[in-house]
Protein backbone atom coordinates (compact mmCIF):
# COMPACT_ATOMS: atom_id res chain seq x y z
CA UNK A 1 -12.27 -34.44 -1.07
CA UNK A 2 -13.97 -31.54 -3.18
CA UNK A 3 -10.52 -29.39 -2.52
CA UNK A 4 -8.73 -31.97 -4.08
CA UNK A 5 -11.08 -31.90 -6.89
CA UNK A 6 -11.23 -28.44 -7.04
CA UNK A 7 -7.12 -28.40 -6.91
CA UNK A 8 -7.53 -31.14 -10.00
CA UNK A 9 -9.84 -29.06 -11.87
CA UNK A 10 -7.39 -25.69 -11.24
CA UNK A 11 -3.98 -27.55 -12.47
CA UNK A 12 -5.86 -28.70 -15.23
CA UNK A 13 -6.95 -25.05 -16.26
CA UNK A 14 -3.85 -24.13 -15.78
CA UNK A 15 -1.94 -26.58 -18.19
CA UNK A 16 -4.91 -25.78 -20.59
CA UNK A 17 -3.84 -22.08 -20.40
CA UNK A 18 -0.45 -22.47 -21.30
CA UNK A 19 -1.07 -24.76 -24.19
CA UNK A 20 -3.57 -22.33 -25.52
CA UNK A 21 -0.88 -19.54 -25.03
CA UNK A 22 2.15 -21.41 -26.09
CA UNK A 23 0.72 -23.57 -29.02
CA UNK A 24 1.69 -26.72 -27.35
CA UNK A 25 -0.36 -29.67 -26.52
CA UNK A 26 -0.17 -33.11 -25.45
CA UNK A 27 -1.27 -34.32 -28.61
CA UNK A 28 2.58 -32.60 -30.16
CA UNK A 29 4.07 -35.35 -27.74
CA UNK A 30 1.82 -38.17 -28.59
CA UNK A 31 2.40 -37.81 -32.59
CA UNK A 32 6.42 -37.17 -32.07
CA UNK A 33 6.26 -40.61 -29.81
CA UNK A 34 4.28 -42.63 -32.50
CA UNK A 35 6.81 -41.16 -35.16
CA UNK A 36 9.72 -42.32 -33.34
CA UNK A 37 7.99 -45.93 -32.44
CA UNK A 38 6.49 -46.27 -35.93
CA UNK A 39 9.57 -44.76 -38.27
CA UNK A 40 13.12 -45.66 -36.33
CA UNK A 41 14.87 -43.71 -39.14
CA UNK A 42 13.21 -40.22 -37.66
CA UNK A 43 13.35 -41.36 -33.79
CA UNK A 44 16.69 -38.75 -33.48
CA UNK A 45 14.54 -36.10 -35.09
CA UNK A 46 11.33 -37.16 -33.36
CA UNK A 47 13.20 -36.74 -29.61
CA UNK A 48 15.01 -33.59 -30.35
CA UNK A 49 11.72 -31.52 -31.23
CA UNK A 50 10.10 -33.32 -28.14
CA UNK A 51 12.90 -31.86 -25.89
CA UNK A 52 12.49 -28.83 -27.77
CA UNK A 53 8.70 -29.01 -26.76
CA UNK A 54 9.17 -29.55 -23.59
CA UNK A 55 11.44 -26.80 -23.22
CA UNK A 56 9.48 -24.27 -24.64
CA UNK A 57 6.73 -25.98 -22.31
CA UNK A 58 8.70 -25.41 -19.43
CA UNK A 59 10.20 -21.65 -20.58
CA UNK A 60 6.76 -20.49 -21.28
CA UNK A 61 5.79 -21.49 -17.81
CA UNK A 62 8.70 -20.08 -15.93
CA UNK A 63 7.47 -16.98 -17.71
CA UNK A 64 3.88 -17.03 -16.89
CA UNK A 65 4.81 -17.19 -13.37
CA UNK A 66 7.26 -14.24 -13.05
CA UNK A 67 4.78 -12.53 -14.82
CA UNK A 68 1.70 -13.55 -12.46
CA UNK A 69 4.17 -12.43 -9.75
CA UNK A 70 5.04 -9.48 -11.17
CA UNK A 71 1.30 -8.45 -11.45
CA UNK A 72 0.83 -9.72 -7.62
CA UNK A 73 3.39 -7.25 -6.67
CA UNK A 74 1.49 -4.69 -8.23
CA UNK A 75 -1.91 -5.83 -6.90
CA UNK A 76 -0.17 -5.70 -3.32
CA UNK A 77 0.96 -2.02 -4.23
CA UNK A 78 -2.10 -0.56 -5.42
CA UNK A 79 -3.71 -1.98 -2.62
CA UNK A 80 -1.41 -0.91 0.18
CA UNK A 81 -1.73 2.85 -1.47
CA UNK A 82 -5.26 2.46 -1.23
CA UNK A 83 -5.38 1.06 2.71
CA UNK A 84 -3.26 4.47 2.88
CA UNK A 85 -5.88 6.67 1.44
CA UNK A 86 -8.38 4.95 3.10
CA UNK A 87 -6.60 5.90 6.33
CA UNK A 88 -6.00 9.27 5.50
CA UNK A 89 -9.70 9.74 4.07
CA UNK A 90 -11.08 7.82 7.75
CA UNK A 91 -8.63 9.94 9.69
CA UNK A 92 -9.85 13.76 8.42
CA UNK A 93 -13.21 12.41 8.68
CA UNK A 94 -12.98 11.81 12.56
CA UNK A 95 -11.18 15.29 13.04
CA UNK A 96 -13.56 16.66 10.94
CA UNK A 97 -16.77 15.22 13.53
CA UNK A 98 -14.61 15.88 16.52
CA UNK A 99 -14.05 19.71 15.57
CA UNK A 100 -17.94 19.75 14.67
CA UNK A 101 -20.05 17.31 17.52
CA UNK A 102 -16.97 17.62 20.33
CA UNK A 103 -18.36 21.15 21.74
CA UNK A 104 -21.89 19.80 21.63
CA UNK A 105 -21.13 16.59 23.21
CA UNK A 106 -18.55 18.95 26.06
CA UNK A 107 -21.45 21.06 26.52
CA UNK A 108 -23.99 18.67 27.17
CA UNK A 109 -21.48 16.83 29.64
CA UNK A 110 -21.25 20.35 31.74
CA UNK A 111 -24.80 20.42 31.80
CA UNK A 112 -25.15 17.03 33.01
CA UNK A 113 -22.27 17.82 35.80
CA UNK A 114 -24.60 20.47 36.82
CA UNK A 115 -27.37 19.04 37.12
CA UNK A 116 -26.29 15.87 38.81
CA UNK A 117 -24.71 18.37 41.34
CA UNK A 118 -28.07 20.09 41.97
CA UNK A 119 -29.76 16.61 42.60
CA UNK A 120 -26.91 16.01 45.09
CA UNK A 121 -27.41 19.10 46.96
CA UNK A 122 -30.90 19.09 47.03
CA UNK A 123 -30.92 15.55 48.03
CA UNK A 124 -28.55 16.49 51.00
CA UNK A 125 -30.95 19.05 52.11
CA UNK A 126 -34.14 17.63 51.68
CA UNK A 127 -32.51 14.48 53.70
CA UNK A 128 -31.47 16.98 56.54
CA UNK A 129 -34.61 18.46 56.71
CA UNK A 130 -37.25 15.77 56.31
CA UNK A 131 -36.17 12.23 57.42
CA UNK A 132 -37.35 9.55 55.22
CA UNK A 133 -41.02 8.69 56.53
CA UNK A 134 -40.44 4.57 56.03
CA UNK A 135 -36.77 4.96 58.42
CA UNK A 136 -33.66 4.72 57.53
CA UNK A 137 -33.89 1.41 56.39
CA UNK A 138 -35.05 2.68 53.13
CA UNK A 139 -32.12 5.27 52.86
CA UNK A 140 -29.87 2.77 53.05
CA UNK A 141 -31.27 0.88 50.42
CA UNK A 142 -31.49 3.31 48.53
CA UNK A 143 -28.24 4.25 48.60
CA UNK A 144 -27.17 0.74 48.35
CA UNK A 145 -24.98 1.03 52.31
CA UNK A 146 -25.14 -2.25 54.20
């Protein structure tokens, strides 16, 4: 219900726009229809600028809206060019922290290799050496072997 409000309250700031911009109003229409109901001698004239009015009324609409779509073509530009730099500027930013934390990060994964492999092997020959003193019940669950 408050859309359709809302959707009331929009047309209604629209039509009040483009009588603002155009000079026209309702009341134009109301005093040309009295004229023509009150004086039958101007009713011709009295009709002919109403048509008029609504033409320009109509005209000055058309116009407003190729012009509101002209300036949402250019909205959608500017902002396309911008999602572009945006890319670009996101883009050299990730090279730029790969080239400067990727070594670091390669280095400390070598180093964590290693030293997983030394836990291995020493695991392997501390096991050969020295069975587990609870059995091998608590190898295996260890290990997580059924």
């Amino acid at each position: 219900m408050f859309e359709v409000i809302q959707g009331f309250f929009a047309a209604w700031r629209e039509v009040l726009h483009v009588s603002e911009i155009t000079g026209l109003s309702a009341g134009l229409l109301v005093a040309l229809a009295a004229l023509a109901w009150f004086d039958p001698a101007s009713r011709a004239f009295a009709i002919r600028i109403g048509l008029m009015a609504v033409i320009a009324y109509a005209a000055m609409t058309y116009g407003l809206h190729l012009g509101a779509s002209d300036v949402r073509a250019q909205w959608n530009a500017a902002n396309a060019k911008l999602a572009a730099e945006a890319k670009a500027r996101d883009d050299s930013a990730a090279k730029a922290a790969a080239n400067t934390f990727n070594p670091t990060i390669e280095a400390r994964d070598k180093e964590i290799a290693a030293l997983k492999l030394m836990e291995r092997q020493y695991e392997a020959r501390i096991s050969k050496t020295r069975p587990c003193p609870l059995g091998a019940d608590a190898l295996r669950l260890r290990h997580g072997r059924k």
